[in-house]
C-alpha atoms as a PDB file:
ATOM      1  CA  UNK A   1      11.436 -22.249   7.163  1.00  0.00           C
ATOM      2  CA  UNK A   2       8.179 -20.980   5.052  1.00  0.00           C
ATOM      3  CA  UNK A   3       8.578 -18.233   3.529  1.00  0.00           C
ATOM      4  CA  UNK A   4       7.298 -15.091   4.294  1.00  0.00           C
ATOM      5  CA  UNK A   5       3.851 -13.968   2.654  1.00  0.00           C
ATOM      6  CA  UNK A   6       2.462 -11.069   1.089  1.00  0.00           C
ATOM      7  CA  UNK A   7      -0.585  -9.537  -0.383  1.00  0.00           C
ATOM      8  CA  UNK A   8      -0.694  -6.596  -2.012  1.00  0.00           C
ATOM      9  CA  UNK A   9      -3.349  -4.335  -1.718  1.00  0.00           C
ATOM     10  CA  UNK A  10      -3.940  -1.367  -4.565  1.00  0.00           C
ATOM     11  CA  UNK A  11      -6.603   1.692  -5.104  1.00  0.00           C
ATOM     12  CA  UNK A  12      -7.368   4.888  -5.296  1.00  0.00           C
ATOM     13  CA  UNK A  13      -6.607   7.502  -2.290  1.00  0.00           C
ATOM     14  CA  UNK A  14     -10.193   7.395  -0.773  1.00  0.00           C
ATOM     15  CA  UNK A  15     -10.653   4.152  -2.024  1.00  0.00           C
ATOM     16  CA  UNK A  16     -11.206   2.094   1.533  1.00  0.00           C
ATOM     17  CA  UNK A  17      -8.202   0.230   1.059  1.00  0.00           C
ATOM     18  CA  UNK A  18      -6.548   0.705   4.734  1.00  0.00           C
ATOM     19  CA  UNK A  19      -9.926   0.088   6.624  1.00  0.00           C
ATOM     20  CA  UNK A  20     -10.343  -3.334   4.517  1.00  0.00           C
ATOM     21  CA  UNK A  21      -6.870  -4.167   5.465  1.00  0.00           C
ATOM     22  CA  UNK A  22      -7.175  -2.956   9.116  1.00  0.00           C
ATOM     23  CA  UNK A  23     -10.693  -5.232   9.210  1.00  0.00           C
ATOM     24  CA  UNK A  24      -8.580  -8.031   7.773  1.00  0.00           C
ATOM     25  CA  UNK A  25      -6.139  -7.887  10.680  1.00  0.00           C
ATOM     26  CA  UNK A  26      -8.857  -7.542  12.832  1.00  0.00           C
ATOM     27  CA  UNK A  27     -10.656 -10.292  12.040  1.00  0.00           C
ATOM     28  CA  UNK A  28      -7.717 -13.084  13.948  1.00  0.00           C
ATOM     29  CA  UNK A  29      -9.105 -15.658  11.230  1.00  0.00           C
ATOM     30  CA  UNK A  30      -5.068 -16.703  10.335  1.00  0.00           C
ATOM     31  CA  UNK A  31      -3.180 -18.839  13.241  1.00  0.00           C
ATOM     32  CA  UNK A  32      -0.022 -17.029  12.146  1.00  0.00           C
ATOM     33  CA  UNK A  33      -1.708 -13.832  12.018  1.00  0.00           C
ATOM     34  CA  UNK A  34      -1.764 -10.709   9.757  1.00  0.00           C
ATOM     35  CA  UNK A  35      -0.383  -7.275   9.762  1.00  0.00           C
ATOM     36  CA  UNK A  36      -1.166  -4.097   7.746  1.00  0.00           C
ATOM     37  CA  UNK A  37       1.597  -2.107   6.391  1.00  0.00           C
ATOM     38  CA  UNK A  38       0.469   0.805   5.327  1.00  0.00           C
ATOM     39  CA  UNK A  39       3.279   2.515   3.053  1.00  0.00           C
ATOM     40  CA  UNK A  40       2.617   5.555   3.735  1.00  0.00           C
ATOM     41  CA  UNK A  41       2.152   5.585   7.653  1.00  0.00           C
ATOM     42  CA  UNK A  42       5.104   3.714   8.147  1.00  0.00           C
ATOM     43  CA  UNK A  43       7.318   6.622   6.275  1.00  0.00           C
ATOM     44  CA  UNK A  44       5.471   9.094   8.135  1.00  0.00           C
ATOM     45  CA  UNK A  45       6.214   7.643  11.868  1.00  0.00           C
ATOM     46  CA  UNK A  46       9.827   7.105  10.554  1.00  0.00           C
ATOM     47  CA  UNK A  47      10.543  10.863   9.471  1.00  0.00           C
ATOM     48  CA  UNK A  48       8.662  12.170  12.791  1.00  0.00           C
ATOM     49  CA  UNK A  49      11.317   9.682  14.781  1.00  0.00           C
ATOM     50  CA  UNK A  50       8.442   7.488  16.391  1.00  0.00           C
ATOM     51  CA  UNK A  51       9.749   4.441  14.658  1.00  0.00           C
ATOM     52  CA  UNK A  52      13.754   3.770  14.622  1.00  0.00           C
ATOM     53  CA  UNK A  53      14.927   3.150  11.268  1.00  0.00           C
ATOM     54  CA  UNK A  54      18.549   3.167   9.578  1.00  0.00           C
ATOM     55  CA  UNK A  55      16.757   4.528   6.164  1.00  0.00           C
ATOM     56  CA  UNK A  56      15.396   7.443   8.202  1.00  0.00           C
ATOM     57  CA  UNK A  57      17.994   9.958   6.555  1.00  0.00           C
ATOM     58  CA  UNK A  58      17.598   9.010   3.422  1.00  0.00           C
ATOM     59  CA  UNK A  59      13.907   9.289   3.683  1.00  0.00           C
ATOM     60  CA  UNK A  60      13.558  12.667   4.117  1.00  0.00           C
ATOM     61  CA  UNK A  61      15.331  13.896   1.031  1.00  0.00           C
ATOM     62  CA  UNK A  62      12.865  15.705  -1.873  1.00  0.00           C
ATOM     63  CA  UNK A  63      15.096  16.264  -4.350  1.00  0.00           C
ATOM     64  CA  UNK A  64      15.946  13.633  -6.944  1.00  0.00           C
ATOM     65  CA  UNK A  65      16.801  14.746 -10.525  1.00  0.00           C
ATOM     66  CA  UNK A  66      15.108  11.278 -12.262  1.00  0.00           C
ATOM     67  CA  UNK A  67      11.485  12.444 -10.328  1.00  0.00           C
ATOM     68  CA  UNK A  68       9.235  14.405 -11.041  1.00  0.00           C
ATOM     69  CA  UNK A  69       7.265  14.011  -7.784  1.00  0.00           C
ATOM     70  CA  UNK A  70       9.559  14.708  -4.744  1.00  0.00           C
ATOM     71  CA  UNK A  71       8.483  11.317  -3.376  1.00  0.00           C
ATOM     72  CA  UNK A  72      11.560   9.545  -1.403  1.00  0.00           C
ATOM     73  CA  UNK A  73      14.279   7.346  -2.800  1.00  0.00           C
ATOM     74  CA  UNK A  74      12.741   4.183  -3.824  1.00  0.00           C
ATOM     75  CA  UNK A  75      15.920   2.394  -1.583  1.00  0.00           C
ATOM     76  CA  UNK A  76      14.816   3.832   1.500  1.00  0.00           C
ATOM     77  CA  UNK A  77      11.069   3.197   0.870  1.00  0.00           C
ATOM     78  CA  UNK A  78      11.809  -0.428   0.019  1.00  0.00           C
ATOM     79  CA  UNK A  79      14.592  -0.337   3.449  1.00  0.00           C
ATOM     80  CA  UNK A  80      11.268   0.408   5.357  1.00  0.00           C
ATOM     81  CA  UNK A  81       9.244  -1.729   3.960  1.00  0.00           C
ATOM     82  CA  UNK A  82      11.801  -4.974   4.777  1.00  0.00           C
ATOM     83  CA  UNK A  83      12.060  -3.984   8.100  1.00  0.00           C
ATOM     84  CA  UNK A  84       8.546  -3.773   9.140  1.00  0.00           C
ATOM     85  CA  UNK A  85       8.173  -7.232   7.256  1.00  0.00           C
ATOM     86  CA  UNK A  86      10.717  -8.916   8.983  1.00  0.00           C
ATOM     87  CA  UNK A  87       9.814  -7.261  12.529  1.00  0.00           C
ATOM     88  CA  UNK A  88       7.136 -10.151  12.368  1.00  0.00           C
ATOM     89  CA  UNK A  89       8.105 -12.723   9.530  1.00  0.00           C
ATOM     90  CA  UNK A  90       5.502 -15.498  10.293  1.00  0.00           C
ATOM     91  CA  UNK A  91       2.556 -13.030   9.583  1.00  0.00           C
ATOM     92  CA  UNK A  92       0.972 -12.599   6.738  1.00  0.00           C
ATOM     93  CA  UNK A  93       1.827  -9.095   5.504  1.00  0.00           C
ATOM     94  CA  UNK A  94      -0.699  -6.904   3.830  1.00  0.00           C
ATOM     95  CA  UNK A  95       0.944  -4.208   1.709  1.00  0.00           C
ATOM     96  CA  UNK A  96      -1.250  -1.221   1.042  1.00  0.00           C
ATOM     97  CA  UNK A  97      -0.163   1.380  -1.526  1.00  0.00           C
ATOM     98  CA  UNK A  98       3.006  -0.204  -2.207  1.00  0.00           C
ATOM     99  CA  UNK A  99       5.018   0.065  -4.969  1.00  0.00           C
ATOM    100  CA  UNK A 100       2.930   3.152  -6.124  1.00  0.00           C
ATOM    101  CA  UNK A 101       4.804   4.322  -9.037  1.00  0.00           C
ATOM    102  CA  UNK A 102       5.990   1.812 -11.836  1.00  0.00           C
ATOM    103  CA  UNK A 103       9.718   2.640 -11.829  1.00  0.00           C
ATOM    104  CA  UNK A 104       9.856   0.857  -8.367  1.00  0.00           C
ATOM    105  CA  UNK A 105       8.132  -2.053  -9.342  1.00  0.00           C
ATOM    106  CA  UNK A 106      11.478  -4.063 -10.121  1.00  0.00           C
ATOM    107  CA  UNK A 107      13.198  -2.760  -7.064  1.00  0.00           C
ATOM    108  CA  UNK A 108       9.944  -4.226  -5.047  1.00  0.00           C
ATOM    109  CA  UNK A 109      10.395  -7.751  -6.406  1.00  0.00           C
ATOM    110  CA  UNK A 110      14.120  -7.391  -5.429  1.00  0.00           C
ATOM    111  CA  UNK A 111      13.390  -6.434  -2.566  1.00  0.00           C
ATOM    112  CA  UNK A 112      11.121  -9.774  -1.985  1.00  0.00           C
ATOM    113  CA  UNK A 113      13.685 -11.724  -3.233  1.00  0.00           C
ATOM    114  CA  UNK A 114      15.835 -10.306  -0.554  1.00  0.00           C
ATOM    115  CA  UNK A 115      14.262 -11.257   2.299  1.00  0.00           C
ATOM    116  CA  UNK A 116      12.440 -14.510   1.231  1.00  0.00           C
ATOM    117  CA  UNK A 117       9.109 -13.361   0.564  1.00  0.00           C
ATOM    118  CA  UNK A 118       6.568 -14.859  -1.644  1.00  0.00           C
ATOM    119  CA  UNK A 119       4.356 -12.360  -2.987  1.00  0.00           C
ATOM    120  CA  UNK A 120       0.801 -14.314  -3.123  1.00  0.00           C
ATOM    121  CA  UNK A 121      -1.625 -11.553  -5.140  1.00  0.00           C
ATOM    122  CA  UNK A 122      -2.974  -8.615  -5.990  1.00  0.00           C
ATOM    123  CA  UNK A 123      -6.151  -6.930  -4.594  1.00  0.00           C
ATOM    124  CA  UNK A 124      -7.577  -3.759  -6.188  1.00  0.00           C
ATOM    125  CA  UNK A 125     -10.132  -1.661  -4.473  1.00  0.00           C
ATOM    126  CA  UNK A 126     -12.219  -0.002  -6.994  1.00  0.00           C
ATOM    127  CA  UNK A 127     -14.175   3.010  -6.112  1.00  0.00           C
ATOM    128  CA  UNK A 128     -16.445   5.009  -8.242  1.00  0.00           C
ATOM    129  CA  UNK A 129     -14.979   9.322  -8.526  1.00  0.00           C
ATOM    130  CA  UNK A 130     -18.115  10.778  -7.172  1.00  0.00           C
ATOM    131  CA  UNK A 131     -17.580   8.185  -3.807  1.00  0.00           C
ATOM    132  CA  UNK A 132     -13.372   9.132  -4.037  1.00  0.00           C
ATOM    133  CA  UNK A 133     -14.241  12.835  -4.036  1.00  0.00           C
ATOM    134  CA  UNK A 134     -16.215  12.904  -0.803  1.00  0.00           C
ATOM    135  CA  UNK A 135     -13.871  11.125   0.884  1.00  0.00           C
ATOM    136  CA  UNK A 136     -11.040  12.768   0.064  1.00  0.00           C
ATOM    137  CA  UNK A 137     -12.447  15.962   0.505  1.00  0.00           C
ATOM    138  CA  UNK A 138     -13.360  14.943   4.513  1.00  0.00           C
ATOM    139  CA  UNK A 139      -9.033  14.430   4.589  1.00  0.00           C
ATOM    140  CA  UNK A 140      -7.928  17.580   2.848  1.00  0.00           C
ATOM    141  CA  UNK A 141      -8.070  19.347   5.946  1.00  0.00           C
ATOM    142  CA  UNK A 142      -5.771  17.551   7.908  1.00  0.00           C
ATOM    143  CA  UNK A 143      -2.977  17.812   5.233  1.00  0.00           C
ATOM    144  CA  UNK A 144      -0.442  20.652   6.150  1.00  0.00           C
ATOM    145  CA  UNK A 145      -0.169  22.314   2.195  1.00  0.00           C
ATOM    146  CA  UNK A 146      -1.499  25.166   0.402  1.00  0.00           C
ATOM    147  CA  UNK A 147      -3.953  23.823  -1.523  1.00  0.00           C
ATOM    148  CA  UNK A 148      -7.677  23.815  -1.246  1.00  0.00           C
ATOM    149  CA  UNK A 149      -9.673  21.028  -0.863  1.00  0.00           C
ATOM    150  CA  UNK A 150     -11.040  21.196  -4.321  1.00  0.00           C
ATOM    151  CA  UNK A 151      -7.542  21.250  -5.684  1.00  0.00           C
ATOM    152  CA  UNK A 152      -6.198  18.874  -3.017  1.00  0.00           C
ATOM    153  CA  UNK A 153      -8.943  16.207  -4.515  1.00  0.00           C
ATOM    154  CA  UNK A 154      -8.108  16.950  -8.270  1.00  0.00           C
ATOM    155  CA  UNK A 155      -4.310  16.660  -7.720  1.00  0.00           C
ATOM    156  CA  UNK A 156      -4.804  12.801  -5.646  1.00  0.00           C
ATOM    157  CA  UNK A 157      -7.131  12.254  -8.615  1.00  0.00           C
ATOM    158  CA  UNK A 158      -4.714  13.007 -11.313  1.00  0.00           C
ATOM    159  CA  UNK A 159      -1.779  10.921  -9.283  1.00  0.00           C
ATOM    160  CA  UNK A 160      -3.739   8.324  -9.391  1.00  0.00           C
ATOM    161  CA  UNK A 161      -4.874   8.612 -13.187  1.00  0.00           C
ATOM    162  CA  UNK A 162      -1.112   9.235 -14.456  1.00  0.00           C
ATOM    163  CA  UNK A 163       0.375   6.861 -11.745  1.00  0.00           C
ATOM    164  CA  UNK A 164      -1.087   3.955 -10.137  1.00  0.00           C
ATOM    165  CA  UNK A 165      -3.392   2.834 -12.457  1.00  0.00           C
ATOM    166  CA  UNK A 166      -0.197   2.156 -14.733  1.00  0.00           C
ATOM    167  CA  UNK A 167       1.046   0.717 -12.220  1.00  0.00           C
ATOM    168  CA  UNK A 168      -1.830  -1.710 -10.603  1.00  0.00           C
ATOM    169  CA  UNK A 169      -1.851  -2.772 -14.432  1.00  0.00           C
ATOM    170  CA  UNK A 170       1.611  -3.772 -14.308  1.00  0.00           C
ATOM    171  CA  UNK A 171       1.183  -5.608 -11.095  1.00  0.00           C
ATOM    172  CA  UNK A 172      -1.661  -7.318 -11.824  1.00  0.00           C
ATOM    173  CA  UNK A 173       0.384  -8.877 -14.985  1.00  0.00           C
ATOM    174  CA  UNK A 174       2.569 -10.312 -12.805  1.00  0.00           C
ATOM    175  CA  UNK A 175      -0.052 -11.350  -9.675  1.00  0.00           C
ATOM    176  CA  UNK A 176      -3.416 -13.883  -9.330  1.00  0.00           C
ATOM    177  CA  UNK A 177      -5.536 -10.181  -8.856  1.00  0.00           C
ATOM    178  CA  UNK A 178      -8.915  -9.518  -6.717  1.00  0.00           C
ATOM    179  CA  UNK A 179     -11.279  -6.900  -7.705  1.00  0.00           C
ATOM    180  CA  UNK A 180     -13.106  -5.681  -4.315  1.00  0.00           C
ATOM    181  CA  UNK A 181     -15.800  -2.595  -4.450  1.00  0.00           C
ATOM    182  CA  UNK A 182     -14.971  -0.154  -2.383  1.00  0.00           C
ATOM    183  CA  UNK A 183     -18.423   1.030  -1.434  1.00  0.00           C
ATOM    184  CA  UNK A 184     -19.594  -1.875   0.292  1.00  0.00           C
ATOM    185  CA  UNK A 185     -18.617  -3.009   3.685  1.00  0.00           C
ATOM    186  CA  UNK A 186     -15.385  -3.689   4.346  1.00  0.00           C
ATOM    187  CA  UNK A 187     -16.569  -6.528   6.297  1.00  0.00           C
ATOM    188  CA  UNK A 188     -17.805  -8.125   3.255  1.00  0.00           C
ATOM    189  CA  UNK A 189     -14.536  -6.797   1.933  1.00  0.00           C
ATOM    190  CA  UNK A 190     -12.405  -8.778   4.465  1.00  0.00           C
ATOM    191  CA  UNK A 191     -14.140 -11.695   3.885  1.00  0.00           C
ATOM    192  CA  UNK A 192     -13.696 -12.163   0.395  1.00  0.00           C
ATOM    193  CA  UNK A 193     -10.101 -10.869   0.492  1.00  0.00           C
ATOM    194  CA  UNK A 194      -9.917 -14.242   3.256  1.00  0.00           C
ATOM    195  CA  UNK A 195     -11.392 -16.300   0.673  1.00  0.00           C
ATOM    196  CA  UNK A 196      -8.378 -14.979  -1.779  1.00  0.00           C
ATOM    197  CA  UNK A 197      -5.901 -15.834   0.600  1.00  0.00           C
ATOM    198  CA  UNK A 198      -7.042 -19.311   1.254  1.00  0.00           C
ATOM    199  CA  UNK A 199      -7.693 -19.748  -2.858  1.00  0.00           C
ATOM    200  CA  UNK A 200      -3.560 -19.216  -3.101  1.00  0.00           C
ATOM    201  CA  UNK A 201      -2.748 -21.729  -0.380  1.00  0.00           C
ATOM    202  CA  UNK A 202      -0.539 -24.240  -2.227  1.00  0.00           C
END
């Protein structure tokens, strides 16, 4: 049996990522096919109970003494993650936003270990601030919190200063990486993240 494949898709919030990823998917180029999990919509429709999952206690604890975020046990976030992944083995799976923080960077690669998968690469988005702040400032809205959407921006921002770009740096140590720009089409986009994929065909 092949092993199951992965790509692994990094960027700024704001940074067109998802759409890339869903235009990807869309584009029914692979004869296996291709899915997008998105990290972060996949723990949200397991907390609301819209997707089953045996992880979905453990996801919705906030408190953990070694973070400083809140964010949910990296066990139950990498639980998730298999599951969706093996809900469709034979399809290429797209990984967007995962592993965010670089503490569960070694749990991740355990976690492909675990269920067979070969990670293939890394693609970065990169999007220029001015572009990331008018984007994210269209979302604040439709976040339930406190903040403002000035503040709401400048906190994503600062995660993704003190936080993923450590950790897309890490990752792309360890992965063949693609730099995409994140103000173009994501047609375009698609494309040459296809051309990636086909580049890492053995």
């Amino acid at each position: 049996m092949a092993s199951v494949e992965v790509l692994l898709l990094a960027g700024a919030p704001g940074s067109g990522k998802s759409t890339i990823a869903k235009q990807f998917v869309s584009m029914e180029l692979l004869s296996k096919g291709a899915q997008h999990l998105s990290i972060g919509d996949l723990k949200r429709s397991v907390v609301s109970g819209e997707r089953p999952s045996r992880w979905a206690e453990l996801l919705q604890q906030k408190a953990h003494p070694d973070r400083k975020t809140g964010a949910a046990p990296s066990k139950a976030m990498t639980g998730i993650m298999e599951e969706f992944i093996l809900d469709n083995p034979e399809a290429l799976t797209i990984i967007d936003g995962f592993p965010r923080y670089t503490d569960r960077i070694e749990p991740f690669k355990a976690s492909m270990i675990n269920i067979g998968a070969n990670v293939l690469g890394l693609s970065v988005v990169q999007t220029d601030e001015p572009v990331l702040r008018e984007r994210l400032a269209v979302r604040a809205p439709r976040h339930d919190q406190e903040l403002g959407s000035a503040e709401f921006v400048d906190e994503r921002l600062a995660d993704h200063r003190d936080n993923i770009l450590p950790t897309i740096a890490r990752l792309s140590e360890a992965y063949p990486t693609l730099f995409l720009d994140g103000s173009i089409e994501p047609e375009i986009n698609a494309a040459l993240l296809l051309d990636f994929y086909t580049s890492l065909q053995p």
